[in-house]
Protein backbone atom coordinates (compact mmCIF):
# COMPACT_ATOMS: atom_id res chain seq x y z
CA UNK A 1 -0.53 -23.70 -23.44
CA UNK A 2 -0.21 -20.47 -21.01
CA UNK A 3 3.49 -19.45 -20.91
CA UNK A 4 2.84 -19.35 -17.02
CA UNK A 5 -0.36 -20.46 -15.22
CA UNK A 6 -2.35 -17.80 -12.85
CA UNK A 7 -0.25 -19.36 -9.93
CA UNK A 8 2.96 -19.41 -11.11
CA UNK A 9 2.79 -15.70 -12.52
CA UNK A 10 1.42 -14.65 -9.43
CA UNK A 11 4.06 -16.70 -7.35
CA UNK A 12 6.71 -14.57 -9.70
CA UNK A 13 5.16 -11.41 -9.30
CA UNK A 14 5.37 -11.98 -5.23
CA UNK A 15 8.46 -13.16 -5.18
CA UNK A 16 9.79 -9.96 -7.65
CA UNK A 17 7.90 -7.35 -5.61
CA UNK A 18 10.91 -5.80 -3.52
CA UNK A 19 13.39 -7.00 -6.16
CA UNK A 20 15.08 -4.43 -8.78
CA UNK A 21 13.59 -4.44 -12.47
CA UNK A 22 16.67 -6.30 -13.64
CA UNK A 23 16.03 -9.73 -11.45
CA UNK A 24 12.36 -9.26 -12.02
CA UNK A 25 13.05 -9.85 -15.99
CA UNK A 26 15.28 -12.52 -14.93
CA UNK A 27 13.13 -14.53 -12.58
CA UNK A 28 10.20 -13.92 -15.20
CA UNK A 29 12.33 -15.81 -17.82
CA UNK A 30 13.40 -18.57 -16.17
CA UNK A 31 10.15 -19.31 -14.62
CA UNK A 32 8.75 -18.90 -18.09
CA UNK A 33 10.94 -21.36 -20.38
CA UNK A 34 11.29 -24.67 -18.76
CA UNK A 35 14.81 -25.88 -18.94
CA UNK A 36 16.34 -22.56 -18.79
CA UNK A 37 17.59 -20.96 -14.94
CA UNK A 38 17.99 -17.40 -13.60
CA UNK A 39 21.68 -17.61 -14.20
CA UNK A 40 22.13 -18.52 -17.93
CA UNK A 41 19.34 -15.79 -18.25
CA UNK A 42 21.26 -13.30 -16.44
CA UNK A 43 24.73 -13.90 -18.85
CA UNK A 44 22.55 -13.40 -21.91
CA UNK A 45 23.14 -10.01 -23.64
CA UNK A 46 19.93 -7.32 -23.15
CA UNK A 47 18.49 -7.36 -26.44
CA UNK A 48 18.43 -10.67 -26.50
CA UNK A 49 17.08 -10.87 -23.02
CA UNK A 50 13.94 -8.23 -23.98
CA UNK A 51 13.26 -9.94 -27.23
CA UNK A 52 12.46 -12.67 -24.69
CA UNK A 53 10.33 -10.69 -22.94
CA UNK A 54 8.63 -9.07 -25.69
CA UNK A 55 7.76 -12.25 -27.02
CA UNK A 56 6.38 -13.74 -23.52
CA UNK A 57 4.47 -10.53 -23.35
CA UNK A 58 2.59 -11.17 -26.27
CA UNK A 59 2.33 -14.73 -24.52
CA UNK A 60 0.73 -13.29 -21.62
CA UNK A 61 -1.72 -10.46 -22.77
CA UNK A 62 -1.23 -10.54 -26.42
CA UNK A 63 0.92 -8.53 -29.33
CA UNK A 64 -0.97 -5.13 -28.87
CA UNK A 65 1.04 -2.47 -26.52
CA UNK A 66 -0.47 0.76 -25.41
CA UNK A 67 1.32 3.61 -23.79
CA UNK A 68 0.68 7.31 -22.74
CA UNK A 69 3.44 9.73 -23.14
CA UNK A 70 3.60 13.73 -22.70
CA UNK A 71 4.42 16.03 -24.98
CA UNK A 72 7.59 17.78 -24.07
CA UNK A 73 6.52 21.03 -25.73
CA UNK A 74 2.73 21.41 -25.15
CA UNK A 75 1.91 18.79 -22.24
CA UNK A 76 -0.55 16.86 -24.21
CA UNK A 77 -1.12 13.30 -23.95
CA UNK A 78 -0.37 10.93 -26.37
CA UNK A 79 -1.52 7.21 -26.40
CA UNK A 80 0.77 5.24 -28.35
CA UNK A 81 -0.19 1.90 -29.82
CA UNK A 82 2.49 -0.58 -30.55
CA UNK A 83 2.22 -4.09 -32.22
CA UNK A 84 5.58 -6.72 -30.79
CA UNK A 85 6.04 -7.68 -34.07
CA UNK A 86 7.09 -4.12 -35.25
CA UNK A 87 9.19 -3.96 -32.45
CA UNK A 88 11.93 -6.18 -33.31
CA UNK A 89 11.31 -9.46 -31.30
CA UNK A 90 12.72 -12.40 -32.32
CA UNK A 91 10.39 -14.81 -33.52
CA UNK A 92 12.25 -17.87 -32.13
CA UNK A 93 13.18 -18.66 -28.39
CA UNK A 94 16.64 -17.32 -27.51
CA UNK A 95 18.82 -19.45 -25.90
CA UNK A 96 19.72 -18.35 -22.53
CA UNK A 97 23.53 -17.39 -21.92
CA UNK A 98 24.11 -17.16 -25.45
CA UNK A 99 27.24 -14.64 -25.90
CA UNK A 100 27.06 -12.78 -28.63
CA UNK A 101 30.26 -12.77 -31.16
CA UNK A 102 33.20 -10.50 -29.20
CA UNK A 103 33.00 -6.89 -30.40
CA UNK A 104 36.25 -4.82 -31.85
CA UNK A 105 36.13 -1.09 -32.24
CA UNK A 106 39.39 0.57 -33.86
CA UNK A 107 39.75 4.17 -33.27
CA UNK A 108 43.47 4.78 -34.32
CA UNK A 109 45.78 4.73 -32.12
CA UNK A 110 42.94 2.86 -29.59
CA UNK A 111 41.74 -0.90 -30.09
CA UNK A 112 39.00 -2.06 -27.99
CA UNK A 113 37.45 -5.58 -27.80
CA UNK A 114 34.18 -5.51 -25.94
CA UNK A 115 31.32 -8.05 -25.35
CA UNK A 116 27.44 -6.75 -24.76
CA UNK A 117 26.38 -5.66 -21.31
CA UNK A 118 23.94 -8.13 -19.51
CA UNK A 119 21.60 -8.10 -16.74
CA UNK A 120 24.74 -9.21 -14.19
CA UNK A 121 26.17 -5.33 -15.73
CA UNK A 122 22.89 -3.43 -15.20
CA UNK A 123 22.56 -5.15 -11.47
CA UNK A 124 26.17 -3.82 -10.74
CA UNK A 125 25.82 -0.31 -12.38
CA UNK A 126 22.70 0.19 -10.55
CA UNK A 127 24.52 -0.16 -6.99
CA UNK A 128 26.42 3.27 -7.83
CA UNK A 129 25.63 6.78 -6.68
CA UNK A 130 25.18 8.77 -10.58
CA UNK A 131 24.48 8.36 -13.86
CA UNK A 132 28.36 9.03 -15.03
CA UNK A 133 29.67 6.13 -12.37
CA UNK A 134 27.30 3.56 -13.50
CA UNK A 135 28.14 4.41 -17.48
CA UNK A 136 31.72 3.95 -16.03
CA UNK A 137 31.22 0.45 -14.56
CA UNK A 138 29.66 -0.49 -17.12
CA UNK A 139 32.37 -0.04 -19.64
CA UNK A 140 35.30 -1.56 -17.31
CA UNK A 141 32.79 -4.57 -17.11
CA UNK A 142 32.30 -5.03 -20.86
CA UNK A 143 35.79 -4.08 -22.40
CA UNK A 144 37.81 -7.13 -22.43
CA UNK A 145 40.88 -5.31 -23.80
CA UNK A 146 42.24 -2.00 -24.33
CA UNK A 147 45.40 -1.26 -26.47
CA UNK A 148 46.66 2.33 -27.58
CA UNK A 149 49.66 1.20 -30.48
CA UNK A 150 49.28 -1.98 -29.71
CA UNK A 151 50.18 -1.83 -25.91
CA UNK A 152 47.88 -2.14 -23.29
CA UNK A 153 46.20 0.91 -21.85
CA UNK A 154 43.73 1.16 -19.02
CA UNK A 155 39.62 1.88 -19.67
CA UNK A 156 40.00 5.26 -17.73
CA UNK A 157 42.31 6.58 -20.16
CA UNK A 158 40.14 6.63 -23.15
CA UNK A 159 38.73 9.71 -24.12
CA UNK A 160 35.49 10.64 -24.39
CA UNK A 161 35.37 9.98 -28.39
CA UNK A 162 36.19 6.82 -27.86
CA UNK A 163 34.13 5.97 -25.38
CA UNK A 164 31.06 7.46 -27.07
CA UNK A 165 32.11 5.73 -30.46
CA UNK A 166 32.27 2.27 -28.30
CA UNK A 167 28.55 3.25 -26.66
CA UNK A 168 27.41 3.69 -30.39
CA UNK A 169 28.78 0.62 -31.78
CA UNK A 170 27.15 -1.52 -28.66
CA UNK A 171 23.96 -0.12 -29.57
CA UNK A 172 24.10 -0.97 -33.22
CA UNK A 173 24.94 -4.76 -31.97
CA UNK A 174 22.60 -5.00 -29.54
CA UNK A 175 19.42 -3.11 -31.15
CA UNK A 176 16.63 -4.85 -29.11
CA UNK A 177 18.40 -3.57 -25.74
CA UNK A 178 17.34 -0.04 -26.39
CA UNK A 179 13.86 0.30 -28.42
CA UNK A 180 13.62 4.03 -29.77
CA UNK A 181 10.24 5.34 -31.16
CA UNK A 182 9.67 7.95 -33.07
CA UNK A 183 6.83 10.46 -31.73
CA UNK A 184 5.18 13.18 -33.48
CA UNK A 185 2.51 15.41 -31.39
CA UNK A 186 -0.54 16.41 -33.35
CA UNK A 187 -1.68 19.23 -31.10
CA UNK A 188 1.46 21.30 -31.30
CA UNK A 189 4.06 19.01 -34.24
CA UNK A 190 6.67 18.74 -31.64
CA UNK A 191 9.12 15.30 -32.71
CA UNK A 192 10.76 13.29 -30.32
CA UNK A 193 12.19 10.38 -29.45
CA UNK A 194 10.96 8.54 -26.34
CA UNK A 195 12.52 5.01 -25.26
CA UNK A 196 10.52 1.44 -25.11
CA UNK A 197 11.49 -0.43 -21.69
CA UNK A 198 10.27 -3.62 -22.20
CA UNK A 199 10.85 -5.00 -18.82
CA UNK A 200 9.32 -2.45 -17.44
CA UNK A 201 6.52 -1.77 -19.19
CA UNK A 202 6.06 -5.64 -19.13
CA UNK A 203 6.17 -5.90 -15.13
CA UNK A 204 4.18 -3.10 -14.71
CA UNK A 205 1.40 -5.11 -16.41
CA UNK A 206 1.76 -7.80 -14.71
CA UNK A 207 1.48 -5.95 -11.72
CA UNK A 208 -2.01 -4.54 -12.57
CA UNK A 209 -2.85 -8.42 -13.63
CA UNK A 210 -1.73 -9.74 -10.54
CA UNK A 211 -3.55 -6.92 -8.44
CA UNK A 212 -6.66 -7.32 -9.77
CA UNK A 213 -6.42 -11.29 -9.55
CA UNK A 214 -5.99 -11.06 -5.96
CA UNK A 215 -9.45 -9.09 -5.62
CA UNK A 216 -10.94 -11.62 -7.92
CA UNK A 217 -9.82 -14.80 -5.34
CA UNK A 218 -10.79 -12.57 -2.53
CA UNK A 219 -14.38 -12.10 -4.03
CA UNK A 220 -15.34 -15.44 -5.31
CA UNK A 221 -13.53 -17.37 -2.13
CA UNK A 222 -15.69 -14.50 -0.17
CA UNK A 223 -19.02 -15.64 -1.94
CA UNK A 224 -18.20 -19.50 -2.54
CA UNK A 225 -15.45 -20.47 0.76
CA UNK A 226 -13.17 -21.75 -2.44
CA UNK A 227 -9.64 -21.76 -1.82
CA UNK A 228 -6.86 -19.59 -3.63
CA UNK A 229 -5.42 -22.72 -5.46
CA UNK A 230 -8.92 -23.64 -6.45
CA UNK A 231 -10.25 -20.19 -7.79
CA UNK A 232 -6.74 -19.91 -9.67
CA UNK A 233 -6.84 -23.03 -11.37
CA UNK A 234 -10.33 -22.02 -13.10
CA UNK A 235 -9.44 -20.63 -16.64
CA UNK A 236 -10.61 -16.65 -16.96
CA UNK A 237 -13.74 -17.22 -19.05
CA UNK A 238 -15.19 -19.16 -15.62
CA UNK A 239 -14.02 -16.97 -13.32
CA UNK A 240 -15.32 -14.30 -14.89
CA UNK A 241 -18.79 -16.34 -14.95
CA UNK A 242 -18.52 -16.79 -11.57
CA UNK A 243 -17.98 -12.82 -10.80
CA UNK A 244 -21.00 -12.12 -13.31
CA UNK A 245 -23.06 -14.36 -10.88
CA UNK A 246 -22.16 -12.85 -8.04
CA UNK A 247 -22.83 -9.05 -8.94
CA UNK A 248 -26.25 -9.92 -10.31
């Protein structure tokens, strides 16, 4: 059974349009897995939350991803082809506000304990005005204690060590929350790195999907007088019969 019906995607994707990428993930979840709500979704840590995604992705248009990147060197475009299963997603449904284990990082004389940023973190971060602010909230949201010799210190008097060690250490917890693949160019044998949003990537899909749905109900309710409701409740393979019919 359809992780979401035609409807119910498209009733997400209208309701997401104006919203930032971070709600759009969450209101694709919890319209997605019955029993769960926008709120638990929202507490859940983000490579939990996008191996959630990833796996209602492959739900919704299969386990194949394709993406076009430049070359940083030469300009040339690369398509890269992915498969979700070499990507790291978790095979099982994750449960929705499920805190991960409290994090410790010791970097003598400093003590840190730490959970994993969220969606709630990367809604917040987003409000500020640069790049060194938001990595700033973000860290006073997740630390849960600071301690320099064993007496309490506050977050903006850690240096920069520490607070790159900590950013390392979240990463290595959280894996899934930022998806690194290796590229190589062929043209020119320039390496790089380039980054996997899965939310992204995901709702700009979903986008073209919903897009091209809406001139599909527009052309068969043009040709037959069918409602919206009625044309959407016909599975692809008729609609698609229908269109055929139409253009002959």
């Amino acid at each position: 059974m359809p992780a979401l019906s035609a409807e119910s995607l498209l009733a997400v994707w209208e309701a997401g349009a104006e919203q930032p990428l971070a709600r759009r993930a969450l209101l694709l979840l919890s319209a997605a897995r019955p029993g769960t709500t926008y709120d638990a979704w929202a507490q859940t840590p983000l490579g939990r939350r996008d191996a959630e995604l990833l796996r209602l992705r492959t739900e919704l248009f299969g386990p194949r991803l394709v993406s076009v990147v430049a070359c940083p060197n030469c300009g040339g475009q690369l398509q890269l082809t992915f498969d979700a299963g070499d990507l790291g997603a978790s095979p099982t449904l994750v449960a929705p506000g499920a805190e991960a284990e409290p994090g410790t990082l010791t970097w003598p004389p400093y003590t840190l304990r730490y959970r994993l940023p969220n969606s709630t973190d990367l809604l917040a971060a987003a409000q500020r005005e640069s790049v060194e602010a938001a990595r700033a909230l973000l860290v006073r949201r997740c630390l849960q204690s600071v301690e320099r010799d064993q007496a309490p210190v506050t977050p903006e008097e850690l240096p920069t060590e520490v607070l790159d060690a900590l950013a390392a250490q979240m990463a290595q917890a959280d894996p899934q929350a930022d998806l690194q693949v290796d590229v190589n160019c062929p043209a020119c044998g320039k390496g790089w790195v380039t980054t996997l949003d899965v939310a992204a990537y995901l709702w700009a899909e979903i986008d073209r999907w919903a897009r091209r749905m809406l001139r599909e109900v527009h052309t068969l309710a043009s040709a037959y007088g069918w409602s919206e409701a009625e044309i959407l409740a016909l599975s692809a393979t008729r609609r698609q019969a229908y269109l055929d019919l139409i253009r002959e």
